[in-house]
N, C-alpha and C. Protein backbone atom coordinates (compact mmCIF):
# COMPACT_ATOMS: atom_id res chain seq x y z
N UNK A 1 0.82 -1.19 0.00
CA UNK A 1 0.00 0.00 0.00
C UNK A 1 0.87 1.26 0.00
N UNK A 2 1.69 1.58 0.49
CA UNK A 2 2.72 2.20 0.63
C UNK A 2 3.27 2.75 -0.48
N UNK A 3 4.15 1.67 -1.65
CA UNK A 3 4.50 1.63 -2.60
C UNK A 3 3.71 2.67 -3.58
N UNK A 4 2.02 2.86 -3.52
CA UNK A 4 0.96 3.43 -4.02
C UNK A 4 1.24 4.54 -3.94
N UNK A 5 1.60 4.96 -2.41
CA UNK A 5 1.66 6.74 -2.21
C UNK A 5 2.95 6.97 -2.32
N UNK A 6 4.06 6.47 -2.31
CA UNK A 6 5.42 6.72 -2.01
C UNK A 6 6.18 6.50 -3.35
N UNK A 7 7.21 7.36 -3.76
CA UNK A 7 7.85 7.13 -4.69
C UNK A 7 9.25 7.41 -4.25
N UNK A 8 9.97 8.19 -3.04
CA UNK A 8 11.17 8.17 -2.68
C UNK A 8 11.06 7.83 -1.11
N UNK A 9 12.08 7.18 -0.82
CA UNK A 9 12.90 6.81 0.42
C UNK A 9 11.89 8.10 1.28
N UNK A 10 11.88 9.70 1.34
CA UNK A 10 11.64 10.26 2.37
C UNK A 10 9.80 10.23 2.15
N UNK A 11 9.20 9.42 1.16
CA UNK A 11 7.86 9.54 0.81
C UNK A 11 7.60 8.75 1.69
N UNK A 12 8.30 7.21 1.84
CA UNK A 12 8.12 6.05 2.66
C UNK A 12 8.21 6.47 4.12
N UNK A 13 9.43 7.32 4.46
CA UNK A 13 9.46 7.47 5.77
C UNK A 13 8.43 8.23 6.75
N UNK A 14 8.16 9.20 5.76
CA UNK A 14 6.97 10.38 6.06
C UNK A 14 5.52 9.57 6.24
N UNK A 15 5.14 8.33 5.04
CA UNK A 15 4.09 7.95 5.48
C UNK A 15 4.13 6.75 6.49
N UNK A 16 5.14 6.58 6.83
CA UNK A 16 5.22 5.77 8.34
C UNK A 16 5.16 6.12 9.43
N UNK A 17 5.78 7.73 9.75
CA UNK A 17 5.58 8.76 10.38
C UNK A 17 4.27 8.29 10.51
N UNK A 18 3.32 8.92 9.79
CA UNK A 18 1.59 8.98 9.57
C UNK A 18 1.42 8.09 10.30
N UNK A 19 1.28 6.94 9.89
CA UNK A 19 1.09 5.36 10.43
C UNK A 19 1.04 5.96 11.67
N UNK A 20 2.30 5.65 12.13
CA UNK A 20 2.83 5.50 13.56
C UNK A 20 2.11 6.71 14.49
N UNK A 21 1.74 8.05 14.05
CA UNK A 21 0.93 8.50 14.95
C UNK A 21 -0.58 8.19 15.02
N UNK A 22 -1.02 8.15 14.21
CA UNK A 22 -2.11 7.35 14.51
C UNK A 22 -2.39 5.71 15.46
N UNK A 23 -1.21 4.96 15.44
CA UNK A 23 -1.26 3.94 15.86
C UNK A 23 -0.92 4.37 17.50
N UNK A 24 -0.12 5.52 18.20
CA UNK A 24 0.20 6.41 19.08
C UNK A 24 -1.25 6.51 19.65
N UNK A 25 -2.16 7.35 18.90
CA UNK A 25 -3.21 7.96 19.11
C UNK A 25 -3.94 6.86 19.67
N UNK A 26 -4.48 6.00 18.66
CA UNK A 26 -5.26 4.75 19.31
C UNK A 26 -4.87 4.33 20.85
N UNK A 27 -3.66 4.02 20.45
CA UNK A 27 -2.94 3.61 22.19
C UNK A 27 -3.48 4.36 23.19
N UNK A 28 -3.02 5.91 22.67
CA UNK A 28 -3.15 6.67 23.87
C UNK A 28 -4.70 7.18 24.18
N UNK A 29 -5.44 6.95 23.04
CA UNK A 29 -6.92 6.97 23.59
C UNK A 29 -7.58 5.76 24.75
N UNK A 30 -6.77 4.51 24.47
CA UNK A 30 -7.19 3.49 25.16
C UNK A 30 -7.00 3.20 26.25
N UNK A 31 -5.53 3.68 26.73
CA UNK A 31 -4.51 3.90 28.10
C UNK A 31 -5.88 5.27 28.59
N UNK A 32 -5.45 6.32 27.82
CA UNK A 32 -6.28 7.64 28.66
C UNK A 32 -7.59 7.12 29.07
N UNK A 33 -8.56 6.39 28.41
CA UNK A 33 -9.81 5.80 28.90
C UNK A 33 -9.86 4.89 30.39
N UNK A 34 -8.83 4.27 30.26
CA UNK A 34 -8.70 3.56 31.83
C UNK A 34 -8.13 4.35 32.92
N UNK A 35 -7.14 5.44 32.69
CA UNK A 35 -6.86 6.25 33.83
C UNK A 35 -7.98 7.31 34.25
N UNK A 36 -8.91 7.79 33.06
CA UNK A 36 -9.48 8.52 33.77
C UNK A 36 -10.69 8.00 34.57
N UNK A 37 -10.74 7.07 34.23
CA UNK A 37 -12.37 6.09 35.35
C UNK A 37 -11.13 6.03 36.32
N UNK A 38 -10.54 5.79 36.70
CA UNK A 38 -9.67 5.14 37.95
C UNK A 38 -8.82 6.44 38.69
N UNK A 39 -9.45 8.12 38.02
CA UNK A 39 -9.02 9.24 38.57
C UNK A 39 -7.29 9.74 38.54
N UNK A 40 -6.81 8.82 37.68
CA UNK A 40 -5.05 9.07 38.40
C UNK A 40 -4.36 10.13 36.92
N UNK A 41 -4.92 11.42 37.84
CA UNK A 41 -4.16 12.38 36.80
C UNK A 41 -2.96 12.66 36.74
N UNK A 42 -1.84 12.27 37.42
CA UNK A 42 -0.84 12.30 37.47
C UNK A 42 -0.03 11.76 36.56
N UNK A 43 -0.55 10.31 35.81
CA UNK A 43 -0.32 9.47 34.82
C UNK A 43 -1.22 10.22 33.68
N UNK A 44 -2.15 11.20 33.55
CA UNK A 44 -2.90 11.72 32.43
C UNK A 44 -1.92 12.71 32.36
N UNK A 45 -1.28 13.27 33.06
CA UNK A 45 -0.21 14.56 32.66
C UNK A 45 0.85 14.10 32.13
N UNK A 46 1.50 12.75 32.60
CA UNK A 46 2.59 12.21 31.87
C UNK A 46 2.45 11.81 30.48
N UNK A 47 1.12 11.40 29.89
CA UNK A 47 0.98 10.92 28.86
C UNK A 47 0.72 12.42 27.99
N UNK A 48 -0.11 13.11 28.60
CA UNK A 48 0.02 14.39 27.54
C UNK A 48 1.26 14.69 27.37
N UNK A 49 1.99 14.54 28.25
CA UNK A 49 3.03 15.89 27.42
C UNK A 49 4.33 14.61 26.45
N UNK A 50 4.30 13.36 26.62
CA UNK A 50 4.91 12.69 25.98
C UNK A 50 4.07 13.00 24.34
N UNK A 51 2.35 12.75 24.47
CA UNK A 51 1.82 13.02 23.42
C UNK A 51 2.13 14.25 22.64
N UNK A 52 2.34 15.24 23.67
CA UNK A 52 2.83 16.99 22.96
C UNK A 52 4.25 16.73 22.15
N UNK A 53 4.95 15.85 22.95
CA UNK A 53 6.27 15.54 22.80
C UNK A 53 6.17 15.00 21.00
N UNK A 54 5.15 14.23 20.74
CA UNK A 54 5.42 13.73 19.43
C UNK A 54 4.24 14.00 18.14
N UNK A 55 3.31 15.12 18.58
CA UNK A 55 2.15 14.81 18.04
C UNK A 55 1.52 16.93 18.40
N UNK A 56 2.44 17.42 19.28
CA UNK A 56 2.22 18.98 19.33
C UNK A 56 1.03 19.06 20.22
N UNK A 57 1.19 20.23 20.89
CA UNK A 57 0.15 20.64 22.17
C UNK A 57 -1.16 20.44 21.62
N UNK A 58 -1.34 20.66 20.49
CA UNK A 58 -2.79 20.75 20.65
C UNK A 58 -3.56 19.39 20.45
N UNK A 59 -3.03 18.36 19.47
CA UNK A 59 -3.40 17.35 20.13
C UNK A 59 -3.23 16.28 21.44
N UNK A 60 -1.95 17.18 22.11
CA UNK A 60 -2.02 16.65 23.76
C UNK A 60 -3.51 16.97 24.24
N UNK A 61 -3.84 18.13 24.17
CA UNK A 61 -5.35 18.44 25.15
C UNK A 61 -6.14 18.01 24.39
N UNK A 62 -6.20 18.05 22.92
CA UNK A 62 -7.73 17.74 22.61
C UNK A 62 -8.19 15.44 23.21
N UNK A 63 -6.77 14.83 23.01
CA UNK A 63 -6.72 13.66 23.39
C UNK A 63 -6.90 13.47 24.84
N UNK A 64 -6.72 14.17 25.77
CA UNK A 64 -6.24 13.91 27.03
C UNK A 64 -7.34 15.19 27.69
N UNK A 65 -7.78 15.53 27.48
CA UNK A 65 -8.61 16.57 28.07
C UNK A 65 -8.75 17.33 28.90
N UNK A 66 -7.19 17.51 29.09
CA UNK A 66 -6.83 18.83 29.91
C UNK A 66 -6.39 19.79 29.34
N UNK A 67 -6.08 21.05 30.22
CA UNK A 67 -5.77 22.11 29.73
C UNK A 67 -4.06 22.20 29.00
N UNK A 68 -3.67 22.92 28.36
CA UNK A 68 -2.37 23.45 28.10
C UNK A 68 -1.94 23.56 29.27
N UNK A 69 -2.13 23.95 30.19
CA UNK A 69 -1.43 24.78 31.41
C UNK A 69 -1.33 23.75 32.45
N UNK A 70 -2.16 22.68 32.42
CA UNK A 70 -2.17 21.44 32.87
C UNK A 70 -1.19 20.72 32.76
N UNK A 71 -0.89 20.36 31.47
CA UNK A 71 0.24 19.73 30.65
C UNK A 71 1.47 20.18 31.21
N UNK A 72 1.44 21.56 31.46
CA UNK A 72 2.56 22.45 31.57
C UNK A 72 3.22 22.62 32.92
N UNK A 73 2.16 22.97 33.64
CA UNK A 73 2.68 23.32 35.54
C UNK A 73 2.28 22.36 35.92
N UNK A 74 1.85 21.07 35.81
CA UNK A 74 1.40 20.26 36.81
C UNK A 74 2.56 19.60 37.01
N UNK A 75 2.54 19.10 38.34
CA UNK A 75 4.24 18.22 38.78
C UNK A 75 4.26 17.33 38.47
C-alpha cells in the first residue's frame, strides 16, 4: 500500500511517520480511557506531554482533556 503513495525513500518514511501517529493515538486513547475512570491524573499529565512531545500541544489536550497549562505546571 505504501509503494501506491510513495515514490522516494523520504515519501516512505513520512508515510510511516503517519502510520505510527495514529497507531500512538489509538494507544493513547485506550490507556487515557482507563486512567481517567480510575481518577489518576498524574499518569494523564505524563501521557500528555509525551503526546505533545510527538504529536504537538494541541493534540495533547484535545486527546487527554486537559488544559495546556495542565500539561505544563502540573508536577
Amino acid at each position: 500500500m505504501i509503494s501506491k503513495y510513495a515514490i522516494t525513500l523520504d515519501d516512505v518514511a513520512r508515510l510511516e511517520g503517519v502510520i505510527d501517529m495514529f497507531k500512538l493515538k489509538g494507544d493513547a486513547d485506550a490507556y487515557l480511557e482507563e486512567i481517567r475512570e480510575e481518577g489518576r491524573v498524574e499518569e494523564r499529565v505524563d501521557l500528555a506531554r509525551k503526546i505533545a512531545e510527538r504529536l504537538g500541544m494541541a493534540e495533547a489536550v484535545e486527546i487527554s482533556g486537559l488544559s495546556e497549562d495542565q500539561i505544563l505546571n502540573s508536577p
